[in-house]
Protein backbone atom coordinates (compact mmCIF):
# COMPACT_ATOMS: atom_id res chain seq x y z
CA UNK A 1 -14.87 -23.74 15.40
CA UNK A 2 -15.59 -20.57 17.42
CA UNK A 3 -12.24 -19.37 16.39
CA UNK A 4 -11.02 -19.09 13.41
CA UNK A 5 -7.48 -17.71 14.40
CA UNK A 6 -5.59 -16.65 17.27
CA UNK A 7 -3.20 -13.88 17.62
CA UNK A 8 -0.46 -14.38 20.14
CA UNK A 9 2.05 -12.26 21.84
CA UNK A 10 5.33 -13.01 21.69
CA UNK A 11 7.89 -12.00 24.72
CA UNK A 12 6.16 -13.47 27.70
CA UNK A 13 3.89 -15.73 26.22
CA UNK A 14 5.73 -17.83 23.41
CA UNK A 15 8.90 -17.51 24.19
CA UNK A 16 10.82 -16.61 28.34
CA UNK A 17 12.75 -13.09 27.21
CA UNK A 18 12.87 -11.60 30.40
CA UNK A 19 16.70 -12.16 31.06
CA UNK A 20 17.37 -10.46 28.01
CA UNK A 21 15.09 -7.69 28.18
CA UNK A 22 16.10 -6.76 31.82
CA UNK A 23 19.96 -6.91 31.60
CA UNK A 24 19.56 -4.84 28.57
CA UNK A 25 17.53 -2.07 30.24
CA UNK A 26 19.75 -2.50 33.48
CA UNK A 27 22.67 -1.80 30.59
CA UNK A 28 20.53 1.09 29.20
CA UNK A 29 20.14 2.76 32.68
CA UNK A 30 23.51 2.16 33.87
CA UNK A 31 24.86 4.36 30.68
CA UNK A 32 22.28 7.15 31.43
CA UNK A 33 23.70 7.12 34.67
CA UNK A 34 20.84 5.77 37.03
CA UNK A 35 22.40 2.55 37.59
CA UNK A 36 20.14 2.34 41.19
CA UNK A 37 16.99 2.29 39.33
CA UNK A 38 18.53 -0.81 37.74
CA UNK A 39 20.15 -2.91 40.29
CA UNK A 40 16.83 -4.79 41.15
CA UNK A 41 16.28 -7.22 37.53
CA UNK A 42 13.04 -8.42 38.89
CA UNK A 43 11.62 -4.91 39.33
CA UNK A 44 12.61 -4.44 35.38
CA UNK A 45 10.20 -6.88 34.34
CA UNK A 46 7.79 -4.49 33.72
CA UNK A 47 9.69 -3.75 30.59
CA UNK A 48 8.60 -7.19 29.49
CA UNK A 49 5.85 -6.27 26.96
CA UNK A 50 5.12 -2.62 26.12
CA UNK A 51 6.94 -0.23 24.15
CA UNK A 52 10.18 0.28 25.05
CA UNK A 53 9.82 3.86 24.47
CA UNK A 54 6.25 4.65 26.78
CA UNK A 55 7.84 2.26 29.27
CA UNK A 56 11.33 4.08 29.47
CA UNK A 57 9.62 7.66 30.15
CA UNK A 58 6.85 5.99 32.64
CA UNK A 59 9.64 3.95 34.90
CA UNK A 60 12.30 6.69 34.94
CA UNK A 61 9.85 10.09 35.05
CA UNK A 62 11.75 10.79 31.84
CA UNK A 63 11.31 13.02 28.55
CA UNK A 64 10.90 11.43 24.96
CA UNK A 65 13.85 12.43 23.82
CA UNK A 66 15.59 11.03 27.07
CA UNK A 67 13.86 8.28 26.31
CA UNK A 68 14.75 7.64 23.19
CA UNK A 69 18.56 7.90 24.00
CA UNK A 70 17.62 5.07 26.64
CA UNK A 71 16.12 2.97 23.56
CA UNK A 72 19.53 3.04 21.64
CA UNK A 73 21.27 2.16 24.63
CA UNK A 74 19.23 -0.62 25.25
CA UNK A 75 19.38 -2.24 21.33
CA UNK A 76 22.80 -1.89 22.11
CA UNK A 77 22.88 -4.69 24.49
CA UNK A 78 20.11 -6.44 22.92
CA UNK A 79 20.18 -6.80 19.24
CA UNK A 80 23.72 -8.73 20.02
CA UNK A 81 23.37 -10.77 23.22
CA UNK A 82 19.94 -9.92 25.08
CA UNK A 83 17.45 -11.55 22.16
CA UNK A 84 19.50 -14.75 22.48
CA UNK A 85 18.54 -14.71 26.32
CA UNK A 86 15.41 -16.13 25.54
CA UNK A 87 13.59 -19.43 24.92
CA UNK A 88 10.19 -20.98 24.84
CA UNK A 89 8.14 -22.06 27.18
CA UNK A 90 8.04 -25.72 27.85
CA UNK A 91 4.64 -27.23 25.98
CA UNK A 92 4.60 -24.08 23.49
CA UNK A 93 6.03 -26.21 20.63
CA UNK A 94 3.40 -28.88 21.71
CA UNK A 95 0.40 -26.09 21.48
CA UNK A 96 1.21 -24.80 18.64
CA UNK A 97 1.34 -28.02 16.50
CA UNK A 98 -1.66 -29.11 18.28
CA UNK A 99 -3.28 -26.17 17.15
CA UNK A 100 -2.25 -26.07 13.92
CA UNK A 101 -3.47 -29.78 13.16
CA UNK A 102 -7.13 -28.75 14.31
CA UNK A 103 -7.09 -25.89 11.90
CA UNK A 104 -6.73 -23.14 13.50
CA UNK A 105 -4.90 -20.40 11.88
CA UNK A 106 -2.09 -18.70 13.83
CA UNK A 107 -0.51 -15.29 13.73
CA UNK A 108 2.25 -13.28 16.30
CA UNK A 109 1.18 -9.34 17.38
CA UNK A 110 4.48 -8.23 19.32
CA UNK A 111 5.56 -4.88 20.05
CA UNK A 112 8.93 -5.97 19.65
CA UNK A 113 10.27 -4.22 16.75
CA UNK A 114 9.08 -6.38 13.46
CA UNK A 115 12.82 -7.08 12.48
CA UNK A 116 13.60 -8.88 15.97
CA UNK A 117 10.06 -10.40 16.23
CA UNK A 118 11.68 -12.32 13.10
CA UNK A 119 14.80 -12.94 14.40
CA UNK A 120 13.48 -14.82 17.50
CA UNK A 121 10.81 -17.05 16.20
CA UNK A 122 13.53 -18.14 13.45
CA UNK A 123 16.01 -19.24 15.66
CA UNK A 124 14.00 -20.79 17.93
CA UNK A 125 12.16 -22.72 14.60
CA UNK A 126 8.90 -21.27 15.86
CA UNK A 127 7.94 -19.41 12.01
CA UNK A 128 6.09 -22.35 10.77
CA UNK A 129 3.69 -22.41 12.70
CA UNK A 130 2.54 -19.08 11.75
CA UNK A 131 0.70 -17.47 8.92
CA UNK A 132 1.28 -13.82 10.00
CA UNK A 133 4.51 -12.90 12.06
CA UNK A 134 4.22 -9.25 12.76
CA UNK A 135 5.90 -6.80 15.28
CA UNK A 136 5.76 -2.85 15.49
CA UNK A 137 7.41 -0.29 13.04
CA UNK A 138 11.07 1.13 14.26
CA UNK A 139 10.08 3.86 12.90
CA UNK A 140 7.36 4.49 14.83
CA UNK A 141 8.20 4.32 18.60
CA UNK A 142 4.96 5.03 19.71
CA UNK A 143 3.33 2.45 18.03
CA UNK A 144 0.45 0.57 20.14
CA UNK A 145 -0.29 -3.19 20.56
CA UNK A 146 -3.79 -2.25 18.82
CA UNK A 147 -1.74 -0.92 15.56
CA UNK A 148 0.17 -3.89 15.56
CA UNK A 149 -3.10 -5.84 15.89
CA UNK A 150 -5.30 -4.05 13.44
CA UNK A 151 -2.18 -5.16 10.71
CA UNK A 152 -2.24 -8.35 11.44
CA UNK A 153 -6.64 -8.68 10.87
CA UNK A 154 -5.79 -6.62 7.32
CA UNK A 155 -2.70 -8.86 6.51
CA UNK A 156 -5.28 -12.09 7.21
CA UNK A 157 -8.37 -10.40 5.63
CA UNK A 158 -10.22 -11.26 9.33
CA UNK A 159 -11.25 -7.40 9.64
CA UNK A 160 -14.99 -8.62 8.90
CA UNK A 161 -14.44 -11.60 11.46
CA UNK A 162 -13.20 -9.88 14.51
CA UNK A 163 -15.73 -12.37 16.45
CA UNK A 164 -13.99 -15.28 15.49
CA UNK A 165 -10.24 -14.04 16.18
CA UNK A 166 -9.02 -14.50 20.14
CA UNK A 167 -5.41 -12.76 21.15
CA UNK A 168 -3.44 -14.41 23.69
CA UNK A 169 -1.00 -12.62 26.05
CA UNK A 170 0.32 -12.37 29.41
CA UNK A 171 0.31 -7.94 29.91
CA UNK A 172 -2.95 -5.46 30.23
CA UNK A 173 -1.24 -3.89 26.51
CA UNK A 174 -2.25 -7.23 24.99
CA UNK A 175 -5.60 -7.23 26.64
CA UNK A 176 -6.30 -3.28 26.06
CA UNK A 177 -5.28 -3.52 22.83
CA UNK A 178 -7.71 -6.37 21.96
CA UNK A 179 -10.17 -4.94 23.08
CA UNK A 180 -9.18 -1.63 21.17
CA UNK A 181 -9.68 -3.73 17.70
CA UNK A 182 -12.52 -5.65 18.90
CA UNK A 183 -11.05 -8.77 19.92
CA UNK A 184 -11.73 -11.36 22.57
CA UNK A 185 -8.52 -11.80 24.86
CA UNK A 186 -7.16 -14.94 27.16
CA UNK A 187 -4.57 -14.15 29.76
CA UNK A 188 -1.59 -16.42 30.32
CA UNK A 189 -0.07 -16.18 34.03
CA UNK A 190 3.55 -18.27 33.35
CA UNK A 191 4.53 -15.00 32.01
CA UNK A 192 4.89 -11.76 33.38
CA UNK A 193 1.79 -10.26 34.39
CA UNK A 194 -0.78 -11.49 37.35
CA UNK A 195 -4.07 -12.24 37.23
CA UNK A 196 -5.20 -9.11 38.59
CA UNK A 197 -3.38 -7.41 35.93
CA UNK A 198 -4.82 -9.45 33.25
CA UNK A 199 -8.90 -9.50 34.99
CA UNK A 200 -8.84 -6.07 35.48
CA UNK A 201 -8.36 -5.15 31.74
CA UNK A 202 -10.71 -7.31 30.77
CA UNK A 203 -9.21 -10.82 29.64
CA UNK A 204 -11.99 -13.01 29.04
CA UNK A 205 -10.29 -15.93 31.05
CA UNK A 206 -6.92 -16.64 32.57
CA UNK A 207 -4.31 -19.84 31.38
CA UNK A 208 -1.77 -20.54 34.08
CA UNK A 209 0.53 -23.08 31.21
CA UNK A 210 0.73 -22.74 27.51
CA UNK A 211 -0.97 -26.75 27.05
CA UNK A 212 -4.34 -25.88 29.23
CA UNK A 213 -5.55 -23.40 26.33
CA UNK A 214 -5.95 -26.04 23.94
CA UNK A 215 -8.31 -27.14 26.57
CA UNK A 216 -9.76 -24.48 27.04
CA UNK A 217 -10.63 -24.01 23.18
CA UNK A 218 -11.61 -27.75 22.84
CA UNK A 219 -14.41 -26.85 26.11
CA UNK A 220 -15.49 -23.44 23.83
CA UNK A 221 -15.96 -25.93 21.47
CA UNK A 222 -17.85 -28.08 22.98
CA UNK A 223 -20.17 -25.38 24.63
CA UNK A 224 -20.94 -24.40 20.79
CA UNK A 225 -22.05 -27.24 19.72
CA UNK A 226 -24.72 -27.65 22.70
CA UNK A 227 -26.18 -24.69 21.98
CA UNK A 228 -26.57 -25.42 18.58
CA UNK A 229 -30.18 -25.94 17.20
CA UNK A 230 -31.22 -29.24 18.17
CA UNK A 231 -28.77 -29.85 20.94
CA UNK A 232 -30.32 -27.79 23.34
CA UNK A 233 -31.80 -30.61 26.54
CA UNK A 234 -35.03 -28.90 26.42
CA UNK A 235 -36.49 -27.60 23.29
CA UNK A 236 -36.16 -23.73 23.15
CA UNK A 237 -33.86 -23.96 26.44
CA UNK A 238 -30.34 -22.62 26.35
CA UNK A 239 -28.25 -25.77 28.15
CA UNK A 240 -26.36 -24.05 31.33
CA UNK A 241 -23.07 -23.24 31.85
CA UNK A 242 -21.49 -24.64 35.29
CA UNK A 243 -18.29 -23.47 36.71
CA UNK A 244 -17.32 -25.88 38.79
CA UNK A 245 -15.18 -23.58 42.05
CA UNK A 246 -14.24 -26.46 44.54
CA UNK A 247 -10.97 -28.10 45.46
CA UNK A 248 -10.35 -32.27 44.71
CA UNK A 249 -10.66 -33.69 48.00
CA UNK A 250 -7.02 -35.78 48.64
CA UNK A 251 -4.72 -33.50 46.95
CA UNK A 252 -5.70 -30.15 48.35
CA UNK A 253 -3.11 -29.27 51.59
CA UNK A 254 -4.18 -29.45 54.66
CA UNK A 255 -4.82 -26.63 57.63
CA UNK A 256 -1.23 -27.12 59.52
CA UNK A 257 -2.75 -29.04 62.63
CA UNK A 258 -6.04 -30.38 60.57
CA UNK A 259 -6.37 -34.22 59.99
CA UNK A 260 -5.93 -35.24 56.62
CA UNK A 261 -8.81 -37.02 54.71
CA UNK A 262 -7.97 -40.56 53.98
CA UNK A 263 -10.33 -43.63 52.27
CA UNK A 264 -10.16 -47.08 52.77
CA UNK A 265 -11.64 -49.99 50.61
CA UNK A 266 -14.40 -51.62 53.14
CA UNK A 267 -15.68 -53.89 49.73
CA UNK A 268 -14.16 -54.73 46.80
CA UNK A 269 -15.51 -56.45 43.72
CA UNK A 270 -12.04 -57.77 42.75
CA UNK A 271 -11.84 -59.50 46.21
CA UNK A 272 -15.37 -61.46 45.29
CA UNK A 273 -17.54 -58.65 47.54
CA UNK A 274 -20.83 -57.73 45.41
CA UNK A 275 -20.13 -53.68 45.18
CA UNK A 276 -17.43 -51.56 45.98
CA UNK A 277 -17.68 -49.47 49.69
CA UNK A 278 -15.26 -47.22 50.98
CA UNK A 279 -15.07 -45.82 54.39
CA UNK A 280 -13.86 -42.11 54.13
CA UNK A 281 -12.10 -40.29 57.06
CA UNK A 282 -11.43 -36.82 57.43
CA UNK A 283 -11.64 -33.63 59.36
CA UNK A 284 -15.23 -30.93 58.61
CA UNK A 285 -13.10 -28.62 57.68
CA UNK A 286 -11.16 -30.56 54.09
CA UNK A 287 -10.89 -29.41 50.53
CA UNK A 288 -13.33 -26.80 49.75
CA UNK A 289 -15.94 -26.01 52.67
CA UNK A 290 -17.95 -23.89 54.65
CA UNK A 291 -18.18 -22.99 58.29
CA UNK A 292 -20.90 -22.95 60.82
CA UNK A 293 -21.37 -20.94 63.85
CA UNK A 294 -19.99 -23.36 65.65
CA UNK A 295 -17.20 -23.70 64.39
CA UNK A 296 -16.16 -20.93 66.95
CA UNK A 297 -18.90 -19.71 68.74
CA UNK A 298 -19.56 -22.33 71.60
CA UNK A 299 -23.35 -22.66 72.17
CA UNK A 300 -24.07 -21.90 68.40
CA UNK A 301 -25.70 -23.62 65.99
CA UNK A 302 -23.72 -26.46 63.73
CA UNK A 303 -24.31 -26.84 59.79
CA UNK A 304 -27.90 -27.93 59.80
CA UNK A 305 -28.97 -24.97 61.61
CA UNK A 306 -27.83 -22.47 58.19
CA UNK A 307 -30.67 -21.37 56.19
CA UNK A 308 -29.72 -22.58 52.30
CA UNK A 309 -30.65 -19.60 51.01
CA UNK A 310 -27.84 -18.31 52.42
CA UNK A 311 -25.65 -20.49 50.76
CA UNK A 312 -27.17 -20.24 47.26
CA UNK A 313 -28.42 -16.93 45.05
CA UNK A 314 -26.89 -13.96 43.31
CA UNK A 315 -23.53 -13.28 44.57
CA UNK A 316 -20.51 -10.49 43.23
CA UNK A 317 -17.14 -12.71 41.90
CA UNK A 318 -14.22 -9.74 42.89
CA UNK A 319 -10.36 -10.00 42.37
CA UNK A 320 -8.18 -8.05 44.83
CA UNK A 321 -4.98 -9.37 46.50
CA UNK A 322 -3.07 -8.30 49.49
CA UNK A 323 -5.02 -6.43 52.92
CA UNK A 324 -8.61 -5.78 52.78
CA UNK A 325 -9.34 -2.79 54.79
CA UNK A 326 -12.80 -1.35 55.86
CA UNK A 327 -12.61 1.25 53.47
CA UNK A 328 -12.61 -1.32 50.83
CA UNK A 329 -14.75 -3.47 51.99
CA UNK A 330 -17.67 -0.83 52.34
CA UNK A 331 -16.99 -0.07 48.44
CA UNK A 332 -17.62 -3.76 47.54
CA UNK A 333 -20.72 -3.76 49.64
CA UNK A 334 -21.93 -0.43 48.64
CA UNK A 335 -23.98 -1.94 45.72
CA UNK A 336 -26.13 -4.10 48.45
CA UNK A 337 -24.15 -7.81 47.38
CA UNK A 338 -24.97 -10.34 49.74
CA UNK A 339 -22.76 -12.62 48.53
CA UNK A 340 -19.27 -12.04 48.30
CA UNK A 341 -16.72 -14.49 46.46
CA UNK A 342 -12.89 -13.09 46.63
CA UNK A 343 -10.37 -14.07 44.18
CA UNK A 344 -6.68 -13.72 44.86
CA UNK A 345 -4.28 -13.60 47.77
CA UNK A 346 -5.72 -11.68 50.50
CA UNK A 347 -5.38 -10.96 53.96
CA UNK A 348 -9.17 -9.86 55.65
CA UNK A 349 -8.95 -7.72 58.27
CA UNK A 350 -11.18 -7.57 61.13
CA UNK A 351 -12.35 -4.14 60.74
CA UNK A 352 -13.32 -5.42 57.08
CA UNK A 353 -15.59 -8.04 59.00
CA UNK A 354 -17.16 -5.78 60.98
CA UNK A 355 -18.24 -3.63 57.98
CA UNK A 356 -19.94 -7.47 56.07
CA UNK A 357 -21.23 -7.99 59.89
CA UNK A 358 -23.04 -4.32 59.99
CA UNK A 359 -24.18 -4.88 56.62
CA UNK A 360 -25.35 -8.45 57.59
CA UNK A 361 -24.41 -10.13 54.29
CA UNK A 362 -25.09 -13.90 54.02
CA UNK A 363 -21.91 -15.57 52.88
CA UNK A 364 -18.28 -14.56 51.97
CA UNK A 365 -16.04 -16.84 50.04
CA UNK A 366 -12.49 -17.02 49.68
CA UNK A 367 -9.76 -19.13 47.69
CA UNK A 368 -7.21 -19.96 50.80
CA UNK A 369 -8.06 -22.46 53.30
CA UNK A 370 -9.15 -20.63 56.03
CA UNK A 371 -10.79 -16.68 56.05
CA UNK A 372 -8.03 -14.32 57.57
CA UNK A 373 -4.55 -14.51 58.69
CA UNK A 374 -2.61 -15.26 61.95
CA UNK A 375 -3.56 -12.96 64.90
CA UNK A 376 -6.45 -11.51 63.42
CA UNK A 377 -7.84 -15.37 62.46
CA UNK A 378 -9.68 -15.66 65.35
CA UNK A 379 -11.13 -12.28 65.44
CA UNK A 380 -12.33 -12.37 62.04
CA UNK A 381 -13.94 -16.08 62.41
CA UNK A 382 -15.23 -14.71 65.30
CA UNK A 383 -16.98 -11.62 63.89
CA UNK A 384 -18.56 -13.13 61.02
CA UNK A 385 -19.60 -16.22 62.82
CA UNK A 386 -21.04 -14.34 65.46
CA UNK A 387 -23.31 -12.67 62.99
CA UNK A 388 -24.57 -15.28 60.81
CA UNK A 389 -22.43 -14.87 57.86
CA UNK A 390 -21.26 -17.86 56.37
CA UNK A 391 -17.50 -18.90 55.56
CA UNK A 392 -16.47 -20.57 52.32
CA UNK A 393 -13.10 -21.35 52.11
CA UNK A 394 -11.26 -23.26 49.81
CA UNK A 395 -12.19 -22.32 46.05
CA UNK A 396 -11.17 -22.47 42.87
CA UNK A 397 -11.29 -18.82 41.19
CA UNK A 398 -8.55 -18.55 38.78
CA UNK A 399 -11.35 -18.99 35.79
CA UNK A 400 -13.36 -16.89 37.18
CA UNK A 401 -14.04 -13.33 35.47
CA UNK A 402 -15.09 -11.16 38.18
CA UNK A 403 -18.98 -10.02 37.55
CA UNK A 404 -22.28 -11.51 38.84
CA UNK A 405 -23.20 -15.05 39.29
CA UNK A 406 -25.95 -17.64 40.61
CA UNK A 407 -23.92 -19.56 43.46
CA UNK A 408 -25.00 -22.91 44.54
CA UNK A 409 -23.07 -24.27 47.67
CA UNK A 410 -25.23 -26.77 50.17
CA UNK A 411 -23.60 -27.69 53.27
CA UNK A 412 -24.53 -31.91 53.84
CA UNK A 413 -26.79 -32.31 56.39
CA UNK A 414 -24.98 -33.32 59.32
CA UNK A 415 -26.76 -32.32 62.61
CA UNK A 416 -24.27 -30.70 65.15
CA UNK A 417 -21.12 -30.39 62.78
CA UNK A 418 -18.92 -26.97 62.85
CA UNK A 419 -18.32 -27.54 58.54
CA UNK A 420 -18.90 -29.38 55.94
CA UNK A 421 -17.54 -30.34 52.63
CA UNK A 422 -19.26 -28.59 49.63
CA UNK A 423 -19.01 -28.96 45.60
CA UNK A 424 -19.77 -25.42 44.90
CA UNK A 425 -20.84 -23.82 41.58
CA UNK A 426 -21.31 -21.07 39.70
CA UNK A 427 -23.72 -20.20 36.68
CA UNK A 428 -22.95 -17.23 34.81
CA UNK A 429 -25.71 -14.61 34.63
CA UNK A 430 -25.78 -12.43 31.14
């Protein structure tokens, strides 16, 4: 196996804590009198995760020994009701068995304090599972995920391994603190970080529900095994790895206003035709695709007129969310990228297409279905269109760690269309 063992965190990963955690910090501030720093729960799940101590001082501007005051408060509340305010998420039960059964060996790195680490995966029947259940020191307050991590290698004798041990949580502190003790580290999104969160402090991939990691270890797996000696396709050739960024046809949503893509049997072998034929329907513009000049620029040139070397070559994988301003778009393009791939929710602006216009890159890419927002749709379609650059909308970048990649994404050849479907890939570049 690649892995020997994996380390997992426990609130926000295993088990759904946040009620519990926030109504007992909402209790803690309310008795240190700042009750309107509390009255928003959602706003306290950043408690979910880190030392309670750091996390009291950094979220009220508070001292360490105010903060400590706000500790007891909150134990208080929790060590009676809040840890019983919890319970795990649906397929974790399912995972862990699953795991278990293939071998692998399975520890918990929380810094909850050890005693109620214990405490929670008892009642909830989770301690089986696991060789090594381990939390952080009461004593120590300013204990760090990477402490609690480096315990749990010593406790398993894996401190010579640290190649073969992944962590697995849903905050930066689990990531950072992998990486601290030399660890490889998987982000889980049904928790309570994002994916920008997680990518930016360097998870090695992203999980979005507890049952697709076991998939996700089972593809590690297989990748292993073909590069193994022998296995290789050409002798002395590393086989590549494809990262397959496009949308399924029929179940990705439609533009509002776009037709949707339908398919109709034309020949069927079980009604005595010799093949099967199906006449497809739909709109250039479905699933995951690219646009042409045309596609708003009457007079312009349709999908056969785009060079493919714009559509395939090196290109930069970023993750940002909300407005992209010119500002930041001149930082991305600084480096000379031609090819820009966006992960995330964004919103481009059109002075952020006239900076990729001025610096006349070839393609940009982006997950939603269509490249800027409402007003400014138009204007940015227009902008980038107008200069060549080509739109790919539609992908699949949750996977993705940002960096650099070969991209590979062909319009069909359809003289005078304003889009076409693609199947775009990536190959990672070391």
């Amino acid at each position: 196996m690649r892995y020997e063992a994996i380390l997992f965190d426990l609130d926000g990963t295993l088990t759904a804590s946040g009620e519990g955690i926030t109504k007992s910090v909402q209790y803690a501030l309310r008795k240190m009198g700042r009750e309107e720093q509390g009255q928003d729960l959602k706003k306290l799940e950043v408690f979910v995760g880190p030392p309670l101590l750091e996390q009291f001082m950094k979220f009220c501007g508070i001292s360490q020994e105010e903060a400590k005051k706000a500790v007891s408060y909150y134990r208080e509340r929790y060590n009676v009701t809040g840890i019983y305010e919890n319970q795990p998420y649906e397929g974790i039960r399912e995972l862990l068995e699953a795991l278990q059964k293939k071998g692998y060996r399975l520890a918990v790195a929380s810094s909850k304090p050890d005693k109620m680490v214990h405490v929670v995966t008892d009642y909830f029947q989770l301690t089986p599972f696991f060789e090594v259940i381990l939390g952080s020191d009461i004593e120590r307050p300013k204990m760090t995920k990477a402490e609690v991590i480096e315990q749990v290698l010593e406790t398993m004798k894996l401190t010579e391994k640290r190649d073969r041990v992944l962590m697995v949580g849903d905050r930066f502190h689990d990531v950072e603190g992998a990486a601290k003790t030399g660890l490889s580290c998987l982000g889980v999104t049904y928790g309570y970080g994002s994916p920008r969160e997680l990518l930016e402090a360097g998870a090695m991939g992203i999980i979005d529900y507890p049952g697709e990691l076991e998939a996700m270890l089972d593809s590690m797996e297989e990748q292993r095994e073909m590069k193994a000696p022998g296995n290789a396709p050409f002798p002395g050739k590393r086989p590549l790895q494809l990262l397959d960024i496009g949308k399924e046809l029929f179940s990705t949503p439609v533009y509002p206003g776009d037709p949707a893509p339908e398919k109709q049997p034309f020949f069927q072998i079980e009604n005595g035709d010799d093949c099967n034929l199906t006449v497809l329907t739909m709109g250039s513009h479905n699933g995951t695709h690219l646009d042409a000049p045309k596609h708003f620029c009457q007079g312009r040139g349709g999908v056969e007129s785009i060079p493919l070397e714009k559509c395939m070559g090196i290109c930069k994988v970023v993750s940002l969310t909300g407005e992209i301003t010119a500002s930041v778009m001149e930082k991305l393009l600084q480096d000379g990228t031609k090819k820009l791939l966006i992960q995330g929710e964004i919103l481009l602006t059109p002075e952020a297409a006239q900076v990729m216009a001025a610096c006349s890159i070839d393609l940009v890419g982006v997950e939603s279905q269509t490249v800027g927002e409402g007003e400014g749709q138009k204007e940015v379609h227009k902008i980038l269109l107008g200069k060549d650059v080509v739109i790919l909308e539609g992908l699949v970048l949750k996977q993705v760690l940002p960096g650099t990649y070969f991209l590979a994404a062909q319009p069909l050849k359809m003289e005078g269309l304003d889009g076409s479907p693609v199947r775009p890939v990536l190959i990672p570049l070391d």
